[in-house]
N, C-alpha and C. Protein backbone atom coordinates (compact mmCIF):
# COMPACT_ATOMS: atom_id res chain seq x y z
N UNK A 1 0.85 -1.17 0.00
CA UNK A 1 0.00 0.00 0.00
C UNK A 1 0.90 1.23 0.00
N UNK A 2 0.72 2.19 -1.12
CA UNK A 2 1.74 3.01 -1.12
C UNK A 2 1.48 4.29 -0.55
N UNK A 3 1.83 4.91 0.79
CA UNK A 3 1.56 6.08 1.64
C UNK A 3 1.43 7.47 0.69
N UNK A 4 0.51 8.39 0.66
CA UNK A 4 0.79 9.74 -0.11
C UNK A 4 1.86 10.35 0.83
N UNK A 5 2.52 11.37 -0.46
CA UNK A 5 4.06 12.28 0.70
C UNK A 5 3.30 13.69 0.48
N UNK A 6 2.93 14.49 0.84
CA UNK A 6 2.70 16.17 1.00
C UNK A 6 4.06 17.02 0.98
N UNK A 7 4.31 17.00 -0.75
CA UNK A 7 5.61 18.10 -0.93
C UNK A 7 5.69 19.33 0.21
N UNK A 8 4.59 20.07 0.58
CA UNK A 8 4.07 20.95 1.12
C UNK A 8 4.40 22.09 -0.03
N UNK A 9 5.04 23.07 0.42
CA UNK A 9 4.75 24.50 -0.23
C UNK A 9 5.63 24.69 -1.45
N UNK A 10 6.36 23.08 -1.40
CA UNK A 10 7.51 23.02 -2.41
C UNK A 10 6.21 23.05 -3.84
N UNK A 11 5.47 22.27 -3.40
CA UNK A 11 4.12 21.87 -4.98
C UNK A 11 3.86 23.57 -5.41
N UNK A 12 4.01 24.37 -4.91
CA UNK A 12 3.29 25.96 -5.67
C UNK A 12 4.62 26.71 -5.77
N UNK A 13 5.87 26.29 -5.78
CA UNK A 13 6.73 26.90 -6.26
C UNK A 13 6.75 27.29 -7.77
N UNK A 14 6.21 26.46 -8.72
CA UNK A 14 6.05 26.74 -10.12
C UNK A 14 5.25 28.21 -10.15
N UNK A 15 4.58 28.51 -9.04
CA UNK A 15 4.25 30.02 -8.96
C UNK A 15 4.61 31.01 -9.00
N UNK A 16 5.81 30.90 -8.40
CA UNK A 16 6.56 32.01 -7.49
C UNK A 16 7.06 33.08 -9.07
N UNK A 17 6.70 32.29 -10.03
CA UNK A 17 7.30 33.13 -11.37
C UNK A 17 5.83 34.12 -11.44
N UNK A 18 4.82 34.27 -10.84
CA UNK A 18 3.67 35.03 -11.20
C UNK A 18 3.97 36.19 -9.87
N UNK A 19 4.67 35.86 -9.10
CA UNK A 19 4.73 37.20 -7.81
C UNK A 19 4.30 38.53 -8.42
N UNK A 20 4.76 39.02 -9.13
CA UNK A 20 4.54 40.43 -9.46
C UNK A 20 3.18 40.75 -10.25
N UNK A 21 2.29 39.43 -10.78
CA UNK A 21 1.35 39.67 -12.15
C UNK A 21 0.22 40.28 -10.99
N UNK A 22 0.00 40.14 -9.68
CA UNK A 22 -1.33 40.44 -9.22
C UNK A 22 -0.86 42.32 -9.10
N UNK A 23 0.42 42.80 -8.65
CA UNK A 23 0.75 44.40 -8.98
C UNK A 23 0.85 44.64 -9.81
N UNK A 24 1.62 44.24 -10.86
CA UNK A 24 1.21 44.52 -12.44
C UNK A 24 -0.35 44.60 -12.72
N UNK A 25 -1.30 43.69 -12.66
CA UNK A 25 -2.83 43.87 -12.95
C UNK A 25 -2.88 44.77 -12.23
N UNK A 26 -3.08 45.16 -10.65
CA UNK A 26 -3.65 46.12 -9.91
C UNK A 26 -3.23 47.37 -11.07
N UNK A 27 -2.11 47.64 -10.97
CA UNK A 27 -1.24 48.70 -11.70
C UNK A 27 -2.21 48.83 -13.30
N UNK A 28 -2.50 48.36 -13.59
CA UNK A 28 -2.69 48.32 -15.38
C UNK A 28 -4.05 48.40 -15.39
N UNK A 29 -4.99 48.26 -14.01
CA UNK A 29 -6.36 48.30 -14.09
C UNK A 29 -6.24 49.72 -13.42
N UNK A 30 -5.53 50.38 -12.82
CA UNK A 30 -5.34 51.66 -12.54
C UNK A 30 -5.67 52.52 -13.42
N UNK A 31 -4.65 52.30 -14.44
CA UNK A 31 -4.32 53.35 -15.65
C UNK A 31 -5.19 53.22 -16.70
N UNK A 32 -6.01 51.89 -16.91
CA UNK A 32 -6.98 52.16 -17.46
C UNK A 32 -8.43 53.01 -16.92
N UNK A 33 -8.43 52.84 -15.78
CA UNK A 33 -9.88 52.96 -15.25
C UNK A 33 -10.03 54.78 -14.75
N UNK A 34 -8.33 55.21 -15.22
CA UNK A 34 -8.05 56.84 -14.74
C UNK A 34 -8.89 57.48 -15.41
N UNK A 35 -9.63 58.72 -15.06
CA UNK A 35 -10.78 59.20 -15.92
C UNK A 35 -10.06 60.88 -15.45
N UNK A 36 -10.16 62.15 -16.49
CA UNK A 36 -9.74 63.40 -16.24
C UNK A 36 -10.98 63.69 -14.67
N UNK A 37 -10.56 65.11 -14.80
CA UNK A 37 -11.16 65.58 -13.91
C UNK A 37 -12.38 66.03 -14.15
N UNK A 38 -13.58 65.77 -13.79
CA UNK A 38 -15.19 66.75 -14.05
C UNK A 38 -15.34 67.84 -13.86
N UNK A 39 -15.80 69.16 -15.08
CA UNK A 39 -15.51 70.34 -14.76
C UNK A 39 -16.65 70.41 -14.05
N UNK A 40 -17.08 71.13 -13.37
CA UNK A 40 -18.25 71.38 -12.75
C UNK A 40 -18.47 72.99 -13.37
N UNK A 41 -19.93 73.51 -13.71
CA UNK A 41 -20.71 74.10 -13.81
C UNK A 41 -20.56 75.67 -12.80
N UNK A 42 -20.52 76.81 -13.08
CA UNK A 42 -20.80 77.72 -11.93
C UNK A 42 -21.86 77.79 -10.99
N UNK A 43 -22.91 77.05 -11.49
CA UNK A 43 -24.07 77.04 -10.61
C UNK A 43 -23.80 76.26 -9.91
N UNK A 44 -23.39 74.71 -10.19
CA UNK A 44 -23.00 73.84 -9.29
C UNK A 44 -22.15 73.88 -8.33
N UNK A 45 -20.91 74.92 -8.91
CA UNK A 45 -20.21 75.04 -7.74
C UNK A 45 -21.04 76.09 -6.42
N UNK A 46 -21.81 76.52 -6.76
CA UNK A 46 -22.17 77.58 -6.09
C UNK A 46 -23.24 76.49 -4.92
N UNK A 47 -23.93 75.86 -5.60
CA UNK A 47 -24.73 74.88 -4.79
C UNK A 47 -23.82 73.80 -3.92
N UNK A 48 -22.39 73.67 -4.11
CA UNK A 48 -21.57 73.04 -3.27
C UNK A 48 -20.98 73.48 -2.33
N UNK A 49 -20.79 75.21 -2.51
CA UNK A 49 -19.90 76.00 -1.45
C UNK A 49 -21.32 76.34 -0.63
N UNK A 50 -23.01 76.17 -0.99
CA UNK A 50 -23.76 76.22 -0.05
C UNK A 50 -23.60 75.02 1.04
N UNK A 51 -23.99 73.84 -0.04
CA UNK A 51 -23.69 72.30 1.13
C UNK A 51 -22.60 72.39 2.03
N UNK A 52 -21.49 73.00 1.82
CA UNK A 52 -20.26 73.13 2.37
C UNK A 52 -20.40 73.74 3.54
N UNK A 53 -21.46 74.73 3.61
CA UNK A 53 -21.45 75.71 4.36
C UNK A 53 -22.27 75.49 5.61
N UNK A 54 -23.39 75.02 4.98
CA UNK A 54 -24.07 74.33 5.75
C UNK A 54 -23.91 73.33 6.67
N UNK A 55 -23.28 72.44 5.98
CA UNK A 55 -22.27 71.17 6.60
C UNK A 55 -21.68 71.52 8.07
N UNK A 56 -21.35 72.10 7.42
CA UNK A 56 -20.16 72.85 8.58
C UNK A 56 -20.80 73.29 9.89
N UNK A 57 -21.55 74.49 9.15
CA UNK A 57 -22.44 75.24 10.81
C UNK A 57 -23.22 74.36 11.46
N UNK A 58 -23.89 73.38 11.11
CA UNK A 58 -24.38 73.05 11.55
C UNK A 58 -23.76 71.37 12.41
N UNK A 59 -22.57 70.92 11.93
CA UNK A 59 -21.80 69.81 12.56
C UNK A 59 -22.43 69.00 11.90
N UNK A 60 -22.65 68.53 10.60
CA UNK A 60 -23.85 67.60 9.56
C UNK A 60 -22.74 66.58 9.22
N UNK A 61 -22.84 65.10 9.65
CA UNK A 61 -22.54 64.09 8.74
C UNK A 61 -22.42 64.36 7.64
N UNK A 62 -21.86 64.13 6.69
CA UNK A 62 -22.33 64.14 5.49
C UNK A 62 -20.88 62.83 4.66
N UNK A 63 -20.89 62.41 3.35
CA UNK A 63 -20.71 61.47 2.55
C UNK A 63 -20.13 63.00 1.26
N UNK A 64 -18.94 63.04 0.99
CA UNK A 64 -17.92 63.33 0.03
C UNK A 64 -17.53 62.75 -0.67
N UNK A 65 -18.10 63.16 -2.54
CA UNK A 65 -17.22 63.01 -3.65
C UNK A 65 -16.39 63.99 -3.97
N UNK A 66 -15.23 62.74 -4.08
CA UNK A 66 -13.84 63.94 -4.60
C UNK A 66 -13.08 63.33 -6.03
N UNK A 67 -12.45 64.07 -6.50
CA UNK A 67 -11.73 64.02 -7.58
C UNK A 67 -10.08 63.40 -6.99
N UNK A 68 -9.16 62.21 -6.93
CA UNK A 68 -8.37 62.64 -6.74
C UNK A 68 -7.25 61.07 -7.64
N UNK A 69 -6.50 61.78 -7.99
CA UNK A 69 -5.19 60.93 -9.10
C UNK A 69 -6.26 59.86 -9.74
N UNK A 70 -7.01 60.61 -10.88
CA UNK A 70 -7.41 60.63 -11.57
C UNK A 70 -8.92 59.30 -11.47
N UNK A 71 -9.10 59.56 -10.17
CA UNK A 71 -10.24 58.42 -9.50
C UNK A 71 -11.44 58.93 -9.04
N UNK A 72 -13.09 58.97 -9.03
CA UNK A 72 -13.48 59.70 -8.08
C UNK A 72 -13.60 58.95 -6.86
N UNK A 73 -13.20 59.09 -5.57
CA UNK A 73 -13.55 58.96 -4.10
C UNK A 73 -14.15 58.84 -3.30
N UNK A 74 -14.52 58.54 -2.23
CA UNK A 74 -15.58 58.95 -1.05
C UNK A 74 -15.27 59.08 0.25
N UNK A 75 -15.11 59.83 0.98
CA UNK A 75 -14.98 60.15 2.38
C UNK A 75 -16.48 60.90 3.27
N UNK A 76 -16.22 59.99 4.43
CA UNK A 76 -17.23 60.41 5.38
C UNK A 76 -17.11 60.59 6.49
N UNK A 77 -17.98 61.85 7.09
CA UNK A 77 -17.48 62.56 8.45
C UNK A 77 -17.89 63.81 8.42
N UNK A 78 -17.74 64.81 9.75
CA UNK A 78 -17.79 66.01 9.68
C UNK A 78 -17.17 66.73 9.31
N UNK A 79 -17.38 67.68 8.58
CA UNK A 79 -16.58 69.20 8.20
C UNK A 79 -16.22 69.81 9.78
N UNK A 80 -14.42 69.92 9.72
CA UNK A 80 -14.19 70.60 11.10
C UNK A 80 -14.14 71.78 10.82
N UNK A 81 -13.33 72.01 9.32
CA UNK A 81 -12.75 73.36 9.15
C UNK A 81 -12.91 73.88 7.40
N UNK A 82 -13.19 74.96 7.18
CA UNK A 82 -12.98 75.11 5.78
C UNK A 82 -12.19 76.21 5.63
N UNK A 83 -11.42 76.17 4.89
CA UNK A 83 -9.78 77.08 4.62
C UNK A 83 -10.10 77.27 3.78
N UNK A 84 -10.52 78.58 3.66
CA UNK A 84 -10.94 79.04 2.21
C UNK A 84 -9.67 79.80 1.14
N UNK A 85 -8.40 80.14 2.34
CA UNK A 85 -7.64 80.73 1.49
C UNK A 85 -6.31 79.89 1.08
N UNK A 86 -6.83 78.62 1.71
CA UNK A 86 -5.89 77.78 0.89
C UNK A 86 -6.71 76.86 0.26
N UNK A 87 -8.11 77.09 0.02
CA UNK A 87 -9.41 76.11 -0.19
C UNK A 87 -9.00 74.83 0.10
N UNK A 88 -9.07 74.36 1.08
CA UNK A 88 -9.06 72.87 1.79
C UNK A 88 -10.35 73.07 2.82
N UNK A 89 -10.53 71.95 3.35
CA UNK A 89 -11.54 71.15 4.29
C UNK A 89 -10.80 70.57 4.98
N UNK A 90 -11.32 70.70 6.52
CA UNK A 90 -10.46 69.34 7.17
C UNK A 90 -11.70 68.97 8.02
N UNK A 91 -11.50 67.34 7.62
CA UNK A 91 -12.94 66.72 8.27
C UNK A 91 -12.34 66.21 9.23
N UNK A 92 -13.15 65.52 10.45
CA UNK A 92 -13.17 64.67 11.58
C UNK A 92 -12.07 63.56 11.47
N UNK A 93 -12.07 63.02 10.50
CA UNK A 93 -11.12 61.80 10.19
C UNK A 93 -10.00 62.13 10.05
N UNK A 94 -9.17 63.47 10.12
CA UNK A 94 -8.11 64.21 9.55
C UNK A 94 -7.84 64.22 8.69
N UNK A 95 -8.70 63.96 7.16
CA UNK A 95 -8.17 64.06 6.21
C UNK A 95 -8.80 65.87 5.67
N UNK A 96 -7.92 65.80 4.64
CA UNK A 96 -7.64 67.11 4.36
C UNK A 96 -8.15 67.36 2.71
N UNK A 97 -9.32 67.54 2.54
CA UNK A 97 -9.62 67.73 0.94
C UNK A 97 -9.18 69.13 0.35
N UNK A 98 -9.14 68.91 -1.06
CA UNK A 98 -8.91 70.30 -1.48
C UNK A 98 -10.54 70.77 -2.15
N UNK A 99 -10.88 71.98 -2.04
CA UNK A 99 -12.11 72.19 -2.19
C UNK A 99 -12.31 71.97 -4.06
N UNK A 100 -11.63 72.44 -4.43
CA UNK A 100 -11.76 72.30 -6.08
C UNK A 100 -11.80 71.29 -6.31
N UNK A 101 -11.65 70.15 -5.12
CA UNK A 101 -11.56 68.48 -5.73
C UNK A 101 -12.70 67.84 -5.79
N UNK A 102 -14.35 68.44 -5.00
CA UNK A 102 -14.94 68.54 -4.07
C UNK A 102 -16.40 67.95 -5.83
N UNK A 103 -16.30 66.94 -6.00
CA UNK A 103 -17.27 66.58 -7.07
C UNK A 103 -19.06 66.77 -6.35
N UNK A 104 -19.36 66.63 -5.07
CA UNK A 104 -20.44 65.92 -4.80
C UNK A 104 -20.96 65.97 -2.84
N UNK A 105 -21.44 66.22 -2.57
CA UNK A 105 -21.80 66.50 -1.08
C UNK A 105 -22.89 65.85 -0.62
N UNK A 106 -23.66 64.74 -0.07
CA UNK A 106 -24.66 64.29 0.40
C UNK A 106 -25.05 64.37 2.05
N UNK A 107 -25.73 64.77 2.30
CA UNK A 107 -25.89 64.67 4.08
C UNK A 107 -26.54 63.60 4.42
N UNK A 108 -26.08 63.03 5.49
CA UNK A 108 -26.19 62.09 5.72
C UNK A 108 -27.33 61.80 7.24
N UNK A 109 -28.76 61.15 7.46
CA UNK A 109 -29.54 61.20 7.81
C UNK A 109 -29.42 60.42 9.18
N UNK A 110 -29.66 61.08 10.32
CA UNK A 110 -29.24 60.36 11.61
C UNK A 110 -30.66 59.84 11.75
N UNK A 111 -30.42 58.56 12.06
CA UNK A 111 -31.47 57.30 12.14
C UNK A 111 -32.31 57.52 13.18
């Protein structure tokens, strides 16, 4: 009766030649999927620096689309701060948007 042997991790060495293909794909589905930036409208912007504003005074949850290396985004949280003269945002989470990046504003509804 002949016992099975379990190479172990030696059997998926014929792999080890693919290491790089799953960063290469990540990488190559990047650069395809990069889209420019959305101009936005003057009215629209004007209806965003309202949401913005609002956001803010009032301490509003809210859900952020942004524009950024050539992806659109989402971040969520409060507006702490809006820097208008360096146009940035800094929300709760510490991240730091730039306002021109600022595609989209939703408030977000406390249950």
């Amino acid at each position: 009766m002949s016992k099975y042997v379990d190479r172990g991790i030696i059997k998926w060495s014929p792999f080890d030649g693919l290491a790089g293909f799953n960063d290469m794909f990540t990488e190559l589905r990047n650069r395809l999927t990069r889209m420019d930036k959305p101009i936005l409208l003057d009215d629209r912007l004007e209806e965003l620096d309202l949401a913005l504003q609002n956001a803010s005074e009032n301490n509003q949850q809210v859900l952020i689309e942004y524009y950024y290396d050539g992806h659109v985004r989402y971040t969520e949280g409060t507006i702490l701060k809006i820097d208008r003269i360096h146009h940035r945002i800094l929300m709760d989470t510490k991240q730091t948007l730039g306002i021109e990046d600022i595609l989209n504003i939703h408030e977000i509804q406390a249950e």
